[in-house]
Protein backbone atom coordinates (compact mmCIF):
# COMPACT_ATOMS: atom_id res chain seq x y z
CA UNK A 1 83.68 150.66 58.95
CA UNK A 2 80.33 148.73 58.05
CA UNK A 3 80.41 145.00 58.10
CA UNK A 4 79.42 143.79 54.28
CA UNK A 5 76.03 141.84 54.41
CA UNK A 6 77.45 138.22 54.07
CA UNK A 7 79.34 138.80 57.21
CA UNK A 8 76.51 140.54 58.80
CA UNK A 9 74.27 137.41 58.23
CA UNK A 10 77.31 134.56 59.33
CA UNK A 11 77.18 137.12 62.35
CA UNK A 12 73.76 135.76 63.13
CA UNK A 13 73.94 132.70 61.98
CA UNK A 14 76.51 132.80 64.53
CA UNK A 15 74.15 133.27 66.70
CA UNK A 16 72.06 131.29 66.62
CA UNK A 17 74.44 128.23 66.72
CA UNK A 18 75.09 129.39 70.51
CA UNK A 19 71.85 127.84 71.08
CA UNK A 20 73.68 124.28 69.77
CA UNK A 21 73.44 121.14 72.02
CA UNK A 22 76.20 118.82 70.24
CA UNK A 23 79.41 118.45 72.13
CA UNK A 24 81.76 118.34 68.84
CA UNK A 25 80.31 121.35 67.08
CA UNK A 26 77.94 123.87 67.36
CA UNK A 27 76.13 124.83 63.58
CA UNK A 28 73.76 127.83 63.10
CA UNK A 29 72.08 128.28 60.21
CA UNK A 30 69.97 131.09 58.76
CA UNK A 31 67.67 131.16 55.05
CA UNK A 32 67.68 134.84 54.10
CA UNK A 33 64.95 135.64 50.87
CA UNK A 34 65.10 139.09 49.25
CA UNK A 35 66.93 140.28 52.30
CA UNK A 36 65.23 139.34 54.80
CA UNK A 37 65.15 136.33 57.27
CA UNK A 38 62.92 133.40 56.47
CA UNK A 39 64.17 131.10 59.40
CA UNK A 40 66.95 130.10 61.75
CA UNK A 41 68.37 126.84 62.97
CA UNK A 42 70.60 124.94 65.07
CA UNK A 43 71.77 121.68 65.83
CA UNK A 44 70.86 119.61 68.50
CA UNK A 45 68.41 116.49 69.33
CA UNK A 46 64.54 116.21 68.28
CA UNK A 47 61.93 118.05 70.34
CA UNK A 48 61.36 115.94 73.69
CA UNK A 49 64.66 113.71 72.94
CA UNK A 50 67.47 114.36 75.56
CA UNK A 51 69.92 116.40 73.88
CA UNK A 52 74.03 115.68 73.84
CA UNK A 53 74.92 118.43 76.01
CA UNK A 54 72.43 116.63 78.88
CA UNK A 55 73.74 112.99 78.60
CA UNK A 56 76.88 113.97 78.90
CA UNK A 57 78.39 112.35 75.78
CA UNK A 58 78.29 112.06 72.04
CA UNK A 59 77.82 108.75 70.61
CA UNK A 60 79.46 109.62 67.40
CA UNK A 61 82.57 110.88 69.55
CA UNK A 62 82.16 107.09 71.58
CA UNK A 63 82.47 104.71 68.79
CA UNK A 64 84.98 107.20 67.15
CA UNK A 65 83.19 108.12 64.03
CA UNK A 66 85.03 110.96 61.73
CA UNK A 67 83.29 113.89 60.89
CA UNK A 68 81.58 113.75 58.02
CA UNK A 69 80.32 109.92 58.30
CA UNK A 70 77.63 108.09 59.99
CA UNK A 71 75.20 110.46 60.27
CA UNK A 72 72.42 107.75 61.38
CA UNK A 73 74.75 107.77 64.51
CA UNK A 74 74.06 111.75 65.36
CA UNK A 75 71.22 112.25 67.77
CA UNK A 76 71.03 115.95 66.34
CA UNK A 77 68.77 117.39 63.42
CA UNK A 78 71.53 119.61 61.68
CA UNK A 79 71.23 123.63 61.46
CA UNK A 80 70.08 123.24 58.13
CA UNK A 81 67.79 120.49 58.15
CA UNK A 82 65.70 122.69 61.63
CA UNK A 83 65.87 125.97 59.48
CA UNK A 84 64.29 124.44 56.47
CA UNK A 85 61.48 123.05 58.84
CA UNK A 86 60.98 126.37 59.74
CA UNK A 87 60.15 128.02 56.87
CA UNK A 88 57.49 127.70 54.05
CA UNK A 89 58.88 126.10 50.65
CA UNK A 90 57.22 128.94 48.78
CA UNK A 91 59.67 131.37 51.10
CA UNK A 92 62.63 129.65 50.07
CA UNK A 93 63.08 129.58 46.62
CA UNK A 94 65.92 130.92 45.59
CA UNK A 95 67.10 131.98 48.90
CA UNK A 96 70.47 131.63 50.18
CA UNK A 97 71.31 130.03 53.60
CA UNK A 98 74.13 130.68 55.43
CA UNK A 99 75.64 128.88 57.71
CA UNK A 100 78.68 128.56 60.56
CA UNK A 101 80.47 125.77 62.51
CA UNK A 102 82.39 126.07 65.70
CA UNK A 103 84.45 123.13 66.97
CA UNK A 104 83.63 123.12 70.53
CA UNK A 105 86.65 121.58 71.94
CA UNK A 106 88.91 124.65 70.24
CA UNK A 107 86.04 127.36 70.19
CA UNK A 108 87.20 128.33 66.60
CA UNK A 109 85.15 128.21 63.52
CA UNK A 110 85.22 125.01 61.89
CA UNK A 111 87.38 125.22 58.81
CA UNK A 112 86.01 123.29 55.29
CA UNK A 113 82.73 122.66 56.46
CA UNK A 114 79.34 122.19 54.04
CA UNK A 115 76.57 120.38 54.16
CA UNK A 116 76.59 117.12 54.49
CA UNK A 117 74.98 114.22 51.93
CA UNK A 118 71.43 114.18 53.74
CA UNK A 119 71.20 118.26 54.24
CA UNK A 120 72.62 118.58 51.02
CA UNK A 121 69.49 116.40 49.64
CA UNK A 122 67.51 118.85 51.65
CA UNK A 123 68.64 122.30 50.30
CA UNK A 124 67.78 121.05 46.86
CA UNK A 125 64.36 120.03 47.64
CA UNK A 126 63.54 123.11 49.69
CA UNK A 127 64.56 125.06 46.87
CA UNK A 128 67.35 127.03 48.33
CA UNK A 129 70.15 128.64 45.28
CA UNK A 130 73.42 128.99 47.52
CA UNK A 131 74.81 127.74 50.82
CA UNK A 132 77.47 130.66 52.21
CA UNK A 133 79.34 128.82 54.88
CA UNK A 134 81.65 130.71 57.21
CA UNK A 135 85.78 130.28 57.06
CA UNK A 136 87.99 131.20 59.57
CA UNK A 137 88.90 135.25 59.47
CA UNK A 138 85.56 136.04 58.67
CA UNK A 139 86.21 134.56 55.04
CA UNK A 140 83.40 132.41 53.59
CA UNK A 141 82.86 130.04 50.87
CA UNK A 142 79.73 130.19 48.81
CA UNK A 143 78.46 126.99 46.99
CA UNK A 144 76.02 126.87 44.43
CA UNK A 145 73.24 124.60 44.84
CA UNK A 146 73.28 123.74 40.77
CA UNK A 147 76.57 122.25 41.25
CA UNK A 148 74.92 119.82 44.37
CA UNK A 149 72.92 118.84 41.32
CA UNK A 150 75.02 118.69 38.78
CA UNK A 151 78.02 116.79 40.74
CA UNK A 152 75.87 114.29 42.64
CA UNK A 153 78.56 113.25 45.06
CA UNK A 154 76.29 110.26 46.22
CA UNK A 155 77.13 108.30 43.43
CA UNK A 156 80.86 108.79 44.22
CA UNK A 157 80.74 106.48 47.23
CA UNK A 158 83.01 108.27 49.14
CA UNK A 159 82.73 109.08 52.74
CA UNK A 160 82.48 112.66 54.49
CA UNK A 161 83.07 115.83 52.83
């Protein structure tokens, strides 16, 4: 039986977060335009910088930070945030990114995951229409990127996601 097309592109996304350098979780990332990929992306430290996986230890995991908070703390550029730096503005308009998490301690996808605040600014600028993000069982939940808008959850002040 042949794999329907969100899967296919999760699949890669996938991927490309084998490439990851955090030691809590491991995001790839993919912007797909008209069928087609535009860029990929991982997570892991700035070009040059000494990545998590080569100190040894996660700062974020040593001053016990929850997921979704303290983002200033991360040493990694997210999945998102590398793909987007990848690609030409003009290439992602309208496009849809898709995206998977896997926890590394467990090895399993990472369950209620988005973007966070920061990427979330991101997407908008770069123009991007809707996030897919990969559930476990090879579910998926889409978000529109109107609703990021529309519900600006940075005037909530609430922490995580």
């Amino acid at each position: 039986m042949r794999k329907d097309k969100t899967n296919y592109y999760l699949d890669i996304a996938e991927s490309v977060g084998e490439r990851s350098t955090c030691l809590r979780r491991k995001f790839g990332a993919i912007i797909v335009k008209n069928d087609e990929i535009i860029a990929t992306g991982y997570n892991g430290a700035p070009r040059g910088r000494k990545n998590c996986d080569e100190l040894g230890y996660c700062m974020r995991d040593k001053l016990e930070i929850p997921r979704g908070e303290r983002y200033e703390m991360c040493r990694s550029v997210h999945a998102e945030q590398n793909a987007i730096i990848s690609a030409p503005r003009k290439d992602m308009i309208d496009s849809t990114l898709y995206m998977v998490g896997i926890n590394v301690k467990t090895g399993d996808i990472e369950p209620n995951s988005t973007s966070c605040m920061m990427c979330k600014r991101i997407v908008i600028n770069a123009g991007i229409k809707e996030v897919i993000v990969r559930e476990p069982n090879n579910k998926y939940t889409s978000y529109k990127v109107e609703d990021w808008i529309t519900d600006d959850d940075s005037l909530k002040g609430e922490f995580g996601y």
